[in-house]
Protein backbone atom coordinates (compact mmCIF):
# COMPACT_ATOMS: atom_id res chain seq x y z
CA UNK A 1 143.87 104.10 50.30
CA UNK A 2 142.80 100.33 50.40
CA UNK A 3 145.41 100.04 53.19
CA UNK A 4 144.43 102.97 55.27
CA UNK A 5 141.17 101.23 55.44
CA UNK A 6 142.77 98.04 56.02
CA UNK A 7 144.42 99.50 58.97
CA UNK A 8 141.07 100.67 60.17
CA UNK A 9 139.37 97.16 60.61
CA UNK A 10 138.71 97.39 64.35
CA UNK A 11 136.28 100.04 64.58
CA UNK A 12 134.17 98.86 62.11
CA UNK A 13 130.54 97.93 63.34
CA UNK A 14 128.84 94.75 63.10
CA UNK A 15 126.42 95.60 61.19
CA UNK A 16 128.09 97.27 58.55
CA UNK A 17 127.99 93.88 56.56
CA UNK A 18 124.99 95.19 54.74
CA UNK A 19 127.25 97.53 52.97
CA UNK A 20 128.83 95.08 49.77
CA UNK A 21 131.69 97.89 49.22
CA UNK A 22 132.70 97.21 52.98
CA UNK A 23 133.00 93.97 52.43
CA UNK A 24 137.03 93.69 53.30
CA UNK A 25 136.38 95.29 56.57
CA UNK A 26 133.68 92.87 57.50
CA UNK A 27 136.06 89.83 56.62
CA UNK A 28 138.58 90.94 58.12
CA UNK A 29 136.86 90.81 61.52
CA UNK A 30 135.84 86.91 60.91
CA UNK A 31 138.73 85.63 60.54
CA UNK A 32 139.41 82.87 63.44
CA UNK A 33 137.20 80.11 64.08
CA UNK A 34 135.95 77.31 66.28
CA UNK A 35 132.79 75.57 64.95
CA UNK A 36 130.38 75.89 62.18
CA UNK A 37 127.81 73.66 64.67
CA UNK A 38 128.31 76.31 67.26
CA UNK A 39 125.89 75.45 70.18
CA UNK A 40 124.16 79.21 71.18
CA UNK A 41 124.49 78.93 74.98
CA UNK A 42 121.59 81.21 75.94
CA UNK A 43 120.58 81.62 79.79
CA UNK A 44 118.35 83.50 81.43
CA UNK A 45 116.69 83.63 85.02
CA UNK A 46 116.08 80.31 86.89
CA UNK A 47 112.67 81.41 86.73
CA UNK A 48 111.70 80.53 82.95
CA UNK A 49 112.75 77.48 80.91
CA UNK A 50 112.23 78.18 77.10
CA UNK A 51 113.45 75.66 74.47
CA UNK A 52 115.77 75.65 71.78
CA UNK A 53 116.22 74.70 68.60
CA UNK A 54 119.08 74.55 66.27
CA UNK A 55 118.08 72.81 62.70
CA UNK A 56 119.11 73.17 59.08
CA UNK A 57 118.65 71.25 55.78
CA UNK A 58 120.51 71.78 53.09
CA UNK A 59 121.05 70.32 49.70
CA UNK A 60 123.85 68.23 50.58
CA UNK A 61 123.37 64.39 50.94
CA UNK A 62 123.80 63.65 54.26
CA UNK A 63 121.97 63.15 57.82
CA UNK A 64 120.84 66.33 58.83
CA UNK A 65 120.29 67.41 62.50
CA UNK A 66 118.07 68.88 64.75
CA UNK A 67 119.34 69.56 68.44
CA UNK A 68 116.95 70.34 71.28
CA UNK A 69 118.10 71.71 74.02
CA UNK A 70 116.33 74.29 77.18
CA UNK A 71 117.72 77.60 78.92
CA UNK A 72 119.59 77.74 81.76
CA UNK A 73 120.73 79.73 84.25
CA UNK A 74 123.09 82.70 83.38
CA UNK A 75 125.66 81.35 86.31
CA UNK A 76 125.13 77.62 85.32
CA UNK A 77 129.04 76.38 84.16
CA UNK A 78 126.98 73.20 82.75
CA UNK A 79 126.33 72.98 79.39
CA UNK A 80 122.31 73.19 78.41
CA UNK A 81 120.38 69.99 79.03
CA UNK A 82 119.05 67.91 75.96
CA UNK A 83 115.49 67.32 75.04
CA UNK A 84 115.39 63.68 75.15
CA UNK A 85 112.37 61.43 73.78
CA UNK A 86 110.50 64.04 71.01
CA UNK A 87 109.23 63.50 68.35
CA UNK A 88 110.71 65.26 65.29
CA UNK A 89 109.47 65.71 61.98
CA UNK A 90 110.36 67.30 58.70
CA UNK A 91 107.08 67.87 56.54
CA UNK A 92 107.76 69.04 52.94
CA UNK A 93 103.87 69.73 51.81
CA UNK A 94 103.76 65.83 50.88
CA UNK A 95 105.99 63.57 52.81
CA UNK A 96 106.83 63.32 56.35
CA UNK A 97 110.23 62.06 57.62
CA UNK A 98 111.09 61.04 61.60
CA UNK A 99 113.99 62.12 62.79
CA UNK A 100 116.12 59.39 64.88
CA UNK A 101 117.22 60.50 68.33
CA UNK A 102 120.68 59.26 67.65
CA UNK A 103 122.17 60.56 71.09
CA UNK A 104 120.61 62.65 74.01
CA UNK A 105 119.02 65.67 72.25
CA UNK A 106 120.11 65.01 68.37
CA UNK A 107 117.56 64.25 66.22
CA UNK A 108 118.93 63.23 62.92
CA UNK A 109 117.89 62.18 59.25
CA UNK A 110 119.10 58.91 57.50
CA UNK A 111 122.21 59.94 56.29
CA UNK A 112 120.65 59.84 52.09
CA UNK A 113 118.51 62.89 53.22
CA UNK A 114 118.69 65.67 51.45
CA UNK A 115 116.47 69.46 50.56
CA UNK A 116 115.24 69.75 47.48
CA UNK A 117 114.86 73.62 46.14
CA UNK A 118 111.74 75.22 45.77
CA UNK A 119 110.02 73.13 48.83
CA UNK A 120 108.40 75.10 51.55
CA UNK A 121 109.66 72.61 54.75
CA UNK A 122 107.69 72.17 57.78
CA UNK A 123 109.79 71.62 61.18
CA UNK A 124 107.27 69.84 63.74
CA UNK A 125 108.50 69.02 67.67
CA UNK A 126 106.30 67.16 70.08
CA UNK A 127 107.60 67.22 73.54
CA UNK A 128 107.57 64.32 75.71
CA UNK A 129 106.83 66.45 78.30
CA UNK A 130 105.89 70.71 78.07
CA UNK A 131 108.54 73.46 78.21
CA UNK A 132 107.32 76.67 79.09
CA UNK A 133 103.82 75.42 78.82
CA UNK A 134 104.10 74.11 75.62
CA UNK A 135 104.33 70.67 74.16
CA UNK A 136 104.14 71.29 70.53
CA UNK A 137 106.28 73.67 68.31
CA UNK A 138 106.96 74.30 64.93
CA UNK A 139 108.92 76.33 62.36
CA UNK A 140 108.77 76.87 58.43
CA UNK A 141 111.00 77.37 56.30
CA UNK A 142 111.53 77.51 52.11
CA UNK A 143 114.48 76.53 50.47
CA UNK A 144 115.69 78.56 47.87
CA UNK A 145 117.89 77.29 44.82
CA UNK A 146 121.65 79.19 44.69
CA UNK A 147 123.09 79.86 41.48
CA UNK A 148 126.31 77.85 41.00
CA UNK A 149 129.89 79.52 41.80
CA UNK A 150 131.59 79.59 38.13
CA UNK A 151 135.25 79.91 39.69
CA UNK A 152 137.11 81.05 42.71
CA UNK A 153 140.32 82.89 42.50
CA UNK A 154 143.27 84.21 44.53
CA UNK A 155 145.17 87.55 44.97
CA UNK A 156 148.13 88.65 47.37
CA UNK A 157 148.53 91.59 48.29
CA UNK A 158 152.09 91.90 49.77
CA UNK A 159 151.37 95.33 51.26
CA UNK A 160 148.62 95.01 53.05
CA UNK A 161 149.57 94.07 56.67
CA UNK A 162 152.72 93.45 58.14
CA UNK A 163 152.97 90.50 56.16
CA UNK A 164 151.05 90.81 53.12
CA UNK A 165 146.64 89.67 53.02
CA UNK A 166 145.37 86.81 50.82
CA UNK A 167 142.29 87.94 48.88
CA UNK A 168 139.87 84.94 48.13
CA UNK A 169 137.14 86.21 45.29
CA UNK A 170 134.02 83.93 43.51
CA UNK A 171 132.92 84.71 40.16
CA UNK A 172 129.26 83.67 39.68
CA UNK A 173 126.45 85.28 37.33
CA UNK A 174 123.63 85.99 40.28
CA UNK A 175 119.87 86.30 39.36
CA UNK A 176 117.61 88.73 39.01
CA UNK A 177 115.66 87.55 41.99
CA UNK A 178 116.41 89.05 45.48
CA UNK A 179 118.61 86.64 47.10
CA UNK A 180 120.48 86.57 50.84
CA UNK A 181 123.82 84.82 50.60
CA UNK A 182 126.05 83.11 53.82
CA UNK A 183 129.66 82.23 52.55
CA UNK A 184 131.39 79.66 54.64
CA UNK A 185 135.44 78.80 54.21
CA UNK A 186 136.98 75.81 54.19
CA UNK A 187 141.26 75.46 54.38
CA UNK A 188 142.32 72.03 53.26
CA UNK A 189 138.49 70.63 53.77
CA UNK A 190 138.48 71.77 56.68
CA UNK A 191 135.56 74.26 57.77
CA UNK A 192 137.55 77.67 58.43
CA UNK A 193 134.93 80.28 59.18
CA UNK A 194 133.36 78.11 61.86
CA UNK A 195 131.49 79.91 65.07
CA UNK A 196 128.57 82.25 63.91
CA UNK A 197 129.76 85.34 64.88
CA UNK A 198 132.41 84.98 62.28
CA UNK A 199 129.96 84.19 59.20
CA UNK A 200 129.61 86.63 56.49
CA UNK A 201 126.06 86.93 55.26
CA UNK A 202 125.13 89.83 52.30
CA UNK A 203 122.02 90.80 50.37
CA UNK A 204 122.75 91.19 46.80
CA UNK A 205 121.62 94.51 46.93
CA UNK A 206 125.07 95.76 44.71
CA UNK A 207 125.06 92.70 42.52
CA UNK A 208 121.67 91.74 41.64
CA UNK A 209 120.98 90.26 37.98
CA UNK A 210 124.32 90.90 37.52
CA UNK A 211 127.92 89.34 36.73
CA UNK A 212 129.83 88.97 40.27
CA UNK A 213 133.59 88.64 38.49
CA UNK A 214 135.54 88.72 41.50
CA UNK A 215 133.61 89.64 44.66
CA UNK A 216 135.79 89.49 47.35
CA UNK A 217 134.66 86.68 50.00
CA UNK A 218 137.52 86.19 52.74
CA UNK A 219 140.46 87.59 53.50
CA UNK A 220 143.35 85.42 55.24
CA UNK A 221 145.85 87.86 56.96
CA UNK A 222 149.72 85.97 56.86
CA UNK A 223 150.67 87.90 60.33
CA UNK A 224 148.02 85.65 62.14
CA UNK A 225 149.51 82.04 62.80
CA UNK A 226 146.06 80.43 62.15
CA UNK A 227 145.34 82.13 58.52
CA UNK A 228 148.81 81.08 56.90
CA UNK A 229 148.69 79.89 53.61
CA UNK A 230 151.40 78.29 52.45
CA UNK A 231 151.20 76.93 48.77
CA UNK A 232 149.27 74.14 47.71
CA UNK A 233 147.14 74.67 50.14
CA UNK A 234 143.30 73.86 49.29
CA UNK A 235 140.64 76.96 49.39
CA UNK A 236 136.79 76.13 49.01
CA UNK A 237 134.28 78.66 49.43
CA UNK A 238 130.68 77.29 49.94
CA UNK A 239 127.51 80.27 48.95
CA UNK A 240 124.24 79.57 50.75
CA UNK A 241 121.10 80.85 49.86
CA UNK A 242 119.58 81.76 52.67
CA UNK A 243 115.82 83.15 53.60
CA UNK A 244 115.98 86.90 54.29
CA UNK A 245 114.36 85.77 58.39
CA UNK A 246 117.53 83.58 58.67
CA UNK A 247 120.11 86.59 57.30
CA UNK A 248 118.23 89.29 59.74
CA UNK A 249 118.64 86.27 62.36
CA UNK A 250 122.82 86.21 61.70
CA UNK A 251 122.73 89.50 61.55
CA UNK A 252 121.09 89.99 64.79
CA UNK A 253 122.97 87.14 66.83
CA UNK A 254 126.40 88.49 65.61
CA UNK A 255 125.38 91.91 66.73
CA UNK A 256 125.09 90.41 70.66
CA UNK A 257 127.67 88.55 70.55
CA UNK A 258 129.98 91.43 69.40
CA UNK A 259 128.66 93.86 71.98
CA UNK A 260 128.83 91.56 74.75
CA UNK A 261 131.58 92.30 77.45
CA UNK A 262 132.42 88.15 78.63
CA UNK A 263 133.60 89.35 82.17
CA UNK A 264 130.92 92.02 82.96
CA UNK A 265 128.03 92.21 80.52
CA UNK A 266 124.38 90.25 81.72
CA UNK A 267 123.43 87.62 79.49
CA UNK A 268 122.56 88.80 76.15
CA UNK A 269 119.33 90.05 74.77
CA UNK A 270 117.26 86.84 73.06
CA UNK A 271 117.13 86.82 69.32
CA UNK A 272 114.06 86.11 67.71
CA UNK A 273 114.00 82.93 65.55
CA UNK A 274 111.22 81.45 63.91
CA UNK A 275 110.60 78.64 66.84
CA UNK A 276 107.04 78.83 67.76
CA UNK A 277 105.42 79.32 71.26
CA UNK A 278 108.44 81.21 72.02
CA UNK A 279 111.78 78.99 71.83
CA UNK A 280 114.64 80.18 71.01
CA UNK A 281 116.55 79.41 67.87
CA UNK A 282 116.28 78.99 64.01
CA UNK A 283 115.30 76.03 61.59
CA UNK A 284 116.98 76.91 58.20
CA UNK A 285 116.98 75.54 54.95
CA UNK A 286 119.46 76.40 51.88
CA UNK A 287 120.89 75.45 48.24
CA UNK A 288 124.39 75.64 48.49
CA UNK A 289 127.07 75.79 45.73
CA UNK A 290 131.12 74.88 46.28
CA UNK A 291 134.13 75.91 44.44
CA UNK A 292 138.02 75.04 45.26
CA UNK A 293 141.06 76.34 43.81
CA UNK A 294 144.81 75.60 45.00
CA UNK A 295 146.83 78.37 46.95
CA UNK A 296 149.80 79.64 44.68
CA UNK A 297 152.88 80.38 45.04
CA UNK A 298 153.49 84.80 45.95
């Protein structure tokens, strides 16, 4: 049965990653990758220059960015022009931080920066000059604390496939709060589950207040050359807690991308962030948690 519906994986629907017991056929749709800082290339008519804005802060120490960039046209080959010389602040109800513009259009922390859980963050932008007829924009976001992964663990399943399916599963005792989760892979500390559209994001809908003791997160399929696993080979799976605006946001952006045709299709529908003045993008905030365990031998 579980590989009849392994079989099955391409005509499952992008949004079916609500569903927790569908959770193999969602991850086995995400599994090549490209970028975890995936730049959203929106464009629309010549007409109407919007801005956007890709930011997150997590709970890791490090400098944390904010990239402005503006619309283009939908037959422009060049990549979207920066927002150079704005000012960039991160407000946390007490303190305000600058961000440095470090190169055209990155705005970064100092590299000791870090979220702290349970802080409702403030994302102000002042234009040096208006976009769209506005100057000033803004975005909100509260960062929620994760509960930490107990273990990861490994299965093979040598009959799934032409050549057998890796099974990656985290064990973790989730609260009873309601909670939105974004895993990310990494394969040898390197980020694996990299472009957007391959993300997997869940409510815990089927595992509130409960004992998660082996929910599957990833799959790696041994008949595609860039998902071998050979042994020894170092698995980490990362668990974000997300806000619920940011999981409908995923959600959203990976349903466009899936249903647009590259060659033929317009230019996709926008995706409401939480930008104000109508930009386009998301500033997100989120605890994270990491576990690692070693590939072993079939």
């Amino acid at each position: 049965m579980v590989k009849d519906i392994f079989k099955a994986e391409n005509r499952v629907n992008g949004r079916l990653f609500r569903k927790l017991s569908l959770l193999p056929l969602m991850l086995m749709l995400l599994m090549t990758a490209v970028s975890c800082t995936e730049r959203i290339d929106i464009k629309l008519d010549d007409s109407y220059t919007r801005l956007v804005v890709e930011g997150q802060l997590s709970t890791d120490t490090m400098a944390h960015a904010v990239v402005l960039t503006t619309t283009t046209s939908y037959y422009d080959p060049q990549a979207p022009p920066p927002v150079q010389g704005a000012t960039v602040t991160l407000f946390d109800g007490k303190d305000t931080t600058y961000l440095t513009e470090t190169r055209p259009g990155y705005y970064m922390t100092e590299p000791d920066f870090y979220g702290v859980p349970g802080k409702n963050y403030t994302l102000n932008i002042r234009l040096r000059e208006p976009i769209g007829g506005h100057s000033d924009y803004s975005a909100q976001s509260f960062l929620h604390p994760v509960a930490p992964l107990d273990s990861i663990g490994m299965q093979f399943h040598g009959d799934w496939g032409s050549k057998g399916v890796w099974d990656v599963k985290c064990y973790v005792m989730e609260p009873p709060t309601v909670d939105y989760y974004r895993f990310l892979i990494y394969k040898n500390h390197e980020l694996f589950t990299k472009i957007i559209r391959y993300w997997f994001v869940t409510d815990d809908k089927f595992f509130n207040g409960v004992y998660a003791k082996g929910a599957t997160v990833s799959y790696f399929r041994q008949d595609n050359e860039h998902e071998i696993l050979n042994a020894g080979d170092t698995i980490t799976v990362e668990a974000d807690n997300i806000t619920k605006e940011y999981y409908n946001y995923v959600l959203e952006v990976q349903t466009e991308v899936q249903g647009t045709n590259p060659l033929f299709g317009g230019p996709p529908a926008n995706v409401k962030g939480n930008i104000s003045n109508g930009a386009i993008g998301f500033f997100s905030t989120f605890d994270l948690t990491r576990k690692s365990t070693i590939t072993p031998s079939r």
